[in-house]
C-alpha atoms as a PDB file:
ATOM      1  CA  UNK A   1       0.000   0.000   0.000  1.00  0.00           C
ATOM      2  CA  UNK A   2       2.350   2.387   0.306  1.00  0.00           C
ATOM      3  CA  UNK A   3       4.603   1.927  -2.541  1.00  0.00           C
ATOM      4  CA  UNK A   4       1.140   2.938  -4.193  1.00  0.00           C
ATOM      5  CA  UNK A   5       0.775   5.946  -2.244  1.00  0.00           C
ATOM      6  CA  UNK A   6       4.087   6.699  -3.021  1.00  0.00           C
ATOM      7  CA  UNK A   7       3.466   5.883  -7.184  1.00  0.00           C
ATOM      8  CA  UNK A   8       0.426   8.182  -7.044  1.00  0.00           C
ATOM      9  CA  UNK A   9       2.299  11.080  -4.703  1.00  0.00           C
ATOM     10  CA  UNK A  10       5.158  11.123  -7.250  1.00  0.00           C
ATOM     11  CA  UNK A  11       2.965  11.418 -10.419  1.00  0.00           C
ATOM     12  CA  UNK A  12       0.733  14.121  -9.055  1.00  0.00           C
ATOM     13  CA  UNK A  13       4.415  15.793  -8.342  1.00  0.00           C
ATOM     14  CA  UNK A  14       5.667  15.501 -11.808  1.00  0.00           C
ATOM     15  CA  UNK A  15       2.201  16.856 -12.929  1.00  0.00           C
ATOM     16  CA  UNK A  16       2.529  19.965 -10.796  1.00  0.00           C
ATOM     17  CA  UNK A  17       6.112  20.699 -11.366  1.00  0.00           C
ATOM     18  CA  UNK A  18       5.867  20.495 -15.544  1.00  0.00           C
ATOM     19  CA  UNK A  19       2.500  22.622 -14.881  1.00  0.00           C
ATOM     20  CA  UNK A  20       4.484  25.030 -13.271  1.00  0.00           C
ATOM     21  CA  UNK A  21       6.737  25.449 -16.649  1.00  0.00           C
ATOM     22  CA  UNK A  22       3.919  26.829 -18.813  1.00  0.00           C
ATOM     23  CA  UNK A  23       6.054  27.436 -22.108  1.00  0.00           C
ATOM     24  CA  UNK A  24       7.917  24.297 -21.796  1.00  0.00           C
ATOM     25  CA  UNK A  25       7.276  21.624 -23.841  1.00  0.00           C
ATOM     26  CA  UNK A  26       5.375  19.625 -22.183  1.00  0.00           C
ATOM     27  CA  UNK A  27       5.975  16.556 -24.781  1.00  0.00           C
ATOM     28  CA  UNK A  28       9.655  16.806 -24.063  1.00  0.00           C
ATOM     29  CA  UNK A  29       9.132  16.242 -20.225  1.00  0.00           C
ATOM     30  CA  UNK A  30       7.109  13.153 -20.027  1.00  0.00           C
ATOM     31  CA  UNK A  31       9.259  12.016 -22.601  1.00  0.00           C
ATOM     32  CA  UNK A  32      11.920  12.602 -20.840  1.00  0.00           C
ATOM     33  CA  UNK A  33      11.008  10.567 -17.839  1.00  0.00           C
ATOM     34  CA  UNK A  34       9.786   7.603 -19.913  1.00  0.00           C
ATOM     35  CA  UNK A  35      13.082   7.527 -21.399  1.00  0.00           C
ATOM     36  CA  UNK A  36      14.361   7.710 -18.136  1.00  0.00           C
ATOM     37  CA  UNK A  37      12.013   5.104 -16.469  1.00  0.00           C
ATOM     38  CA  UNK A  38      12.881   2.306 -18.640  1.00  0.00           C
ATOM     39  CA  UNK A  39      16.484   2.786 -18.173  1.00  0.00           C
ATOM     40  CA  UNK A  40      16.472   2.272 -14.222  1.00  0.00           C
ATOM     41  CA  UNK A  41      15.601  -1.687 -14.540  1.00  0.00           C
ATOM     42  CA  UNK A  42      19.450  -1.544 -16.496  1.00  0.00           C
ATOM     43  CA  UNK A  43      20.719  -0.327 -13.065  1.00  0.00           C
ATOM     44  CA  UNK A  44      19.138  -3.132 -10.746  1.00  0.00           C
ATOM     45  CA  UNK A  45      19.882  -5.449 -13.591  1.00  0.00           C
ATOM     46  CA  UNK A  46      23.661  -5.306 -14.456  1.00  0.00           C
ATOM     47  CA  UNK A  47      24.769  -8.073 -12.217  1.00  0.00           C
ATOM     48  CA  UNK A  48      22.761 -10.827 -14.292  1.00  0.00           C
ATOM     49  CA  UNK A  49      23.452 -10.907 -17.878  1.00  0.00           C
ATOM     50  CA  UNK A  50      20.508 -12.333 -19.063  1.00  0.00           C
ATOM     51  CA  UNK A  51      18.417  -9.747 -17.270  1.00  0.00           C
ATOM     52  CA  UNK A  52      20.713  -7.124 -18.394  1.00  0.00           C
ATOM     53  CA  UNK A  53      20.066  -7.640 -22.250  1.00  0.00           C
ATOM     54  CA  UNK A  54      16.135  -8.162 -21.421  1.00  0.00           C
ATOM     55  CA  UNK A  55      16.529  -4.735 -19.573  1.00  0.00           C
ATOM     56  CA  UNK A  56      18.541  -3.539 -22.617  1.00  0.00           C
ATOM     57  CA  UNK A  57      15.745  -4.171 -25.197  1.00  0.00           C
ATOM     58  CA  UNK A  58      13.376  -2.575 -23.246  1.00  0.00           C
ATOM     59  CA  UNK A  59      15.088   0.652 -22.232  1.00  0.00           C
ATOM     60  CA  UNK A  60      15.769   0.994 -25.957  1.00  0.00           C
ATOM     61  CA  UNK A  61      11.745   0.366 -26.817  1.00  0.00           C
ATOM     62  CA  UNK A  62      10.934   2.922 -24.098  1.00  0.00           C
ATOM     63  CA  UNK A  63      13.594   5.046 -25.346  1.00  0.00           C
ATOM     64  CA  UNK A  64      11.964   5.262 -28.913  1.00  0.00           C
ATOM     65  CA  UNK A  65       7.891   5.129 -27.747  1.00  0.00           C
ATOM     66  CA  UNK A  66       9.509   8.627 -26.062  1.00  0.00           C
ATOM     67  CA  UNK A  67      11.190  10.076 -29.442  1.00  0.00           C
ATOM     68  CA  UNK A  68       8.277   9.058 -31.288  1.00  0.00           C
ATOM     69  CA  UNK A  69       5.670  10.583 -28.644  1.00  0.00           C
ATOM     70  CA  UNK A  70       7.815  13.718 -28.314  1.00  0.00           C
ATOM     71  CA  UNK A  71       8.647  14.040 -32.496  1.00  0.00           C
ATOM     72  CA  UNK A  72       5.049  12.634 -34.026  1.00  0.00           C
ATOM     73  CA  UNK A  73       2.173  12.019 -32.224  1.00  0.00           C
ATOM     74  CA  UNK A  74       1.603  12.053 -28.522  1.00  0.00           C
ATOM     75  CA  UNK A  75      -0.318   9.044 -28.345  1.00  0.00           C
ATOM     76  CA  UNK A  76       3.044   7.351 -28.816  1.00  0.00           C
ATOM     77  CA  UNK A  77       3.824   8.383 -24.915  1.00  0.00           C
ATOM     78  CA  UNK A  78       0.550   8.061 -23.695  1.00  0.00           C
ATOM     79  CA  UNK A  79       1.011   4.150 -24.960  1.00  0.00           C
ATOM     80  CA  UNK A  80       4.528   3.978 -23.480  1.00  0.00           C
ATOM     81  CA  UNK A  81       3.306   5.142 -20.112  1.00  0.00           C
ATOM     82  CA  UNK A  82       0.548   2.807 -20.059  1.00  0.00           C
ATOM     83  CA  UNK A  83       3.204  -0.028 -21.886  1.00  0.00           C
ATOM     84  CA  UNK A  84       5.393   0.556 -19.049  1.00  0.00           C
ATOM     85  CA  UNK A  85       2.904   0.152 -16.205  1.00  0.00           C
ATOM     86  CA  UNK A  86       2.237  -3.258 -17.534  1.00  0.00           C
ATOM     87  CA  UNK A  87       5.732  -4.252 -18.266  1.00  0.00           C
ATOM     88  CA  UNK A  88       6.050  -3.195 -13.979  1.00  0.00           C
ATOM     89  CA  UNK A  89       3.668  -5.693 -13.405  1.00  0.00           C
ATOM     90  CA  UNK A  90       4.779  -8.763 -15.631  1.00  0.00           C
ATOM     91  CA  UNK A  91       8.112  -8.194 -15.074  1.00  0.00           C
ATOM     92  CA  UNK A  92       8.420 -11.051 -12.272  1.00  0.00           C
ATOM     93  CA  UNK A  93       7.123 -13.381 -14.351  1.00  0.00           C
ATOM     94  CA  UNK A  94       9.707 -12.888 -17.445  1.00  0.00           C
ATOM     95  CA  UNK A  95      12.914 -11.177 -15.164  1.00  0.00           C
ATOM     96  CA  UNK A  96      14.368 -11.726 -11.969  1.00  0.00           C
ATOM     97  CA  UNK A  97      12.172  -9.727  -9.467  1.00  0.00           C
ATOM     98  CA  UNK A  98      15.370 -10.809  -7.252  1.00  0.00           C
ATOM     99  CA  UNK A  99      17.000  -7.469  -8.387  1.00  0.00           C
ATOM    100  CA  UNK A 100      15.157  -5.128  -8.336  1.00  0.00           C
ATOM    101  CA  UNK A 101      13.715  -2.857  -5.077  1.00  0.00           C
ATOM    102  CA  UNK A 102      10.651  -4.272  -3.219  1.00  0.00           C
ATOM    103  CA  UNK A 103       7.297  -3.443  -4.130  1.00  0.00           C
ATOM    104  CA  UNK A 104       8.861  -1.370  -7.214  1.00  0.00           C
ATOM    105  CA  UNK A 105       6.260  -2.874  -9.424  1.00  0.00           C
ATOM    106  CA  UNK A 106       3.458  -1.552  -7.353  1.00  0.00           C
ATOM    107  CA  UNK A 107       5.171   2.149  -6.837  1.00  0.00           C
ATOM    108  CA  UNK A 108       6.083   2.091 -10.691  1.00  0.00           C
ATOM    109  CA  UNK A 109       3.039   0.893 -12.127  1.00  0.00           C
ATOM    110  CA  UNK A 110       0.908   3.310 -10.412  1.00  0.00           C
ATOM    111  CA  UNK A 111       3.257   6.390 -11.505  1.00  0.00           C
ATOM    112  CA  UNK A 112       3.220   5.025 -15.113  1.00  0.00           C
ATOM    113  CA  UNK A 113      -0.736   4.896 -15.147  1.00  0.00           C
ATOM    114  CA  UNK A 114      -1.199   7.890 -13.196  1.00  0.00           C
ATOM    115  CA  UNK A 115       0.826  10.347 -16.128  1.00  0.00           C
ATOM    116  CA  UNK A 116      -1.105   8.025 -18.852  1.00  0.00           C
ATOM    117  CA  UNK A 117      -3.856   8.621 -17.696  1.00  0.00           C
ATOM    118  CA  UNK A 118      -3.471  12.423 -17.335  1.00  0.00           C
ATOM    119  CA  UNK A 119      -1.808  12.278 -20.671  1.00  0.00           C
ATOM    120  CA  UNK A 120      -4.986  10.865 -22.236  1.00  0.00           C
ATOM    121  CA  UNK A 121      -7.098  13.334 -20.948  1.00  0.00           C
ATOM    122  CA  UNK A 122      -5.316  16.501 -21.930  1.00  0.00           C
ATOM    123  CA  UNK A 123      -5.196  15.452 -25.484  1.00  0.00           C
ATOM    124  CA  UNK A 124      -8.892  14.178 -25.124  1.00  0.00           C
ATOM    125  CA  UNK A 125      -9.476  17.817 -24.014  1.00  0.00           C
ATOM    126  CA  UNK A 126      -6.707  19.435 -26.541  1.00  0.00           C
ATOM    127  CA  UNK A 127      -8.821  17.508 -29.906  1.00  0.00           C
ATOM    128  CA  UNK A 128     -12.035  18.554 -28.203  1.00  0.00           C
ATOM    129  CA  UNK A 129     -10.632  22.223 -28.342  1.00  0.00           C
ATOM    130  CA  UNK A 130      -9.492  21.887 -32.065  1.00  0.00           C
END
């Protein structure tokens, strides 16, 4: 419980802090952090190789779901958010859970679907503008 409460206190503090930037590119933020997101399982998974490359591969996917989302179409990070929340939860059944922190899954996975889910809504609310 309170790895959630800490997932959901964390997103609504990246919300308010790239609110507070009202000419930044918003885009550019979230993508930011996705990018960032996936690349934390590399640094709980360098001891074991096999989880390493797994970790690899998907840092790199995350990586481009952000360039795409921040270059194209936003939808593209709205996916990757929602992408990585699931990947958070599966990712005992397919890595070694062994490495990385406890209750992660539960603290990431409710950060990831927290900033989707806010992500969906203001371009819901952006095309309902247009």
């Amino acid at each position: 419980m309170t790895a959630t409460l800490i997932g959901i206190s964390a997103a609504l503090f990246t919300i308010l802090i790239v609110a507070l930037f009202k000419r930044a590119d918003k885009n550019l933020f979230y993508g930011l952090v996705l990018a960032g997101i996936g690349f934390l399982y590399i640094g709980y998974s360098w001891t074991d190789m096999a989880d390493l490359i797994l970790n690899i591969v998907q840092a790199m996917f995350f990586l481009l779901l952000a360039y795409f989302g921040v270059q194209k179409n936003s939808y593209f990070l709205i996916a990757g958010y929602f992408i990585h929340g699931l990947w958070d939860l599966i990712y005992s059944h397919i890595g070694n859970s062994g490495l990385i922190p406890p209750h992660y899954d539960l603290f990431c996975s409710t950060y990831d679907f927290i900033i989707g889910f806010y992500l969906l809504v203001l371009e819901y609310q952006k095309r309902r503008n247009e």
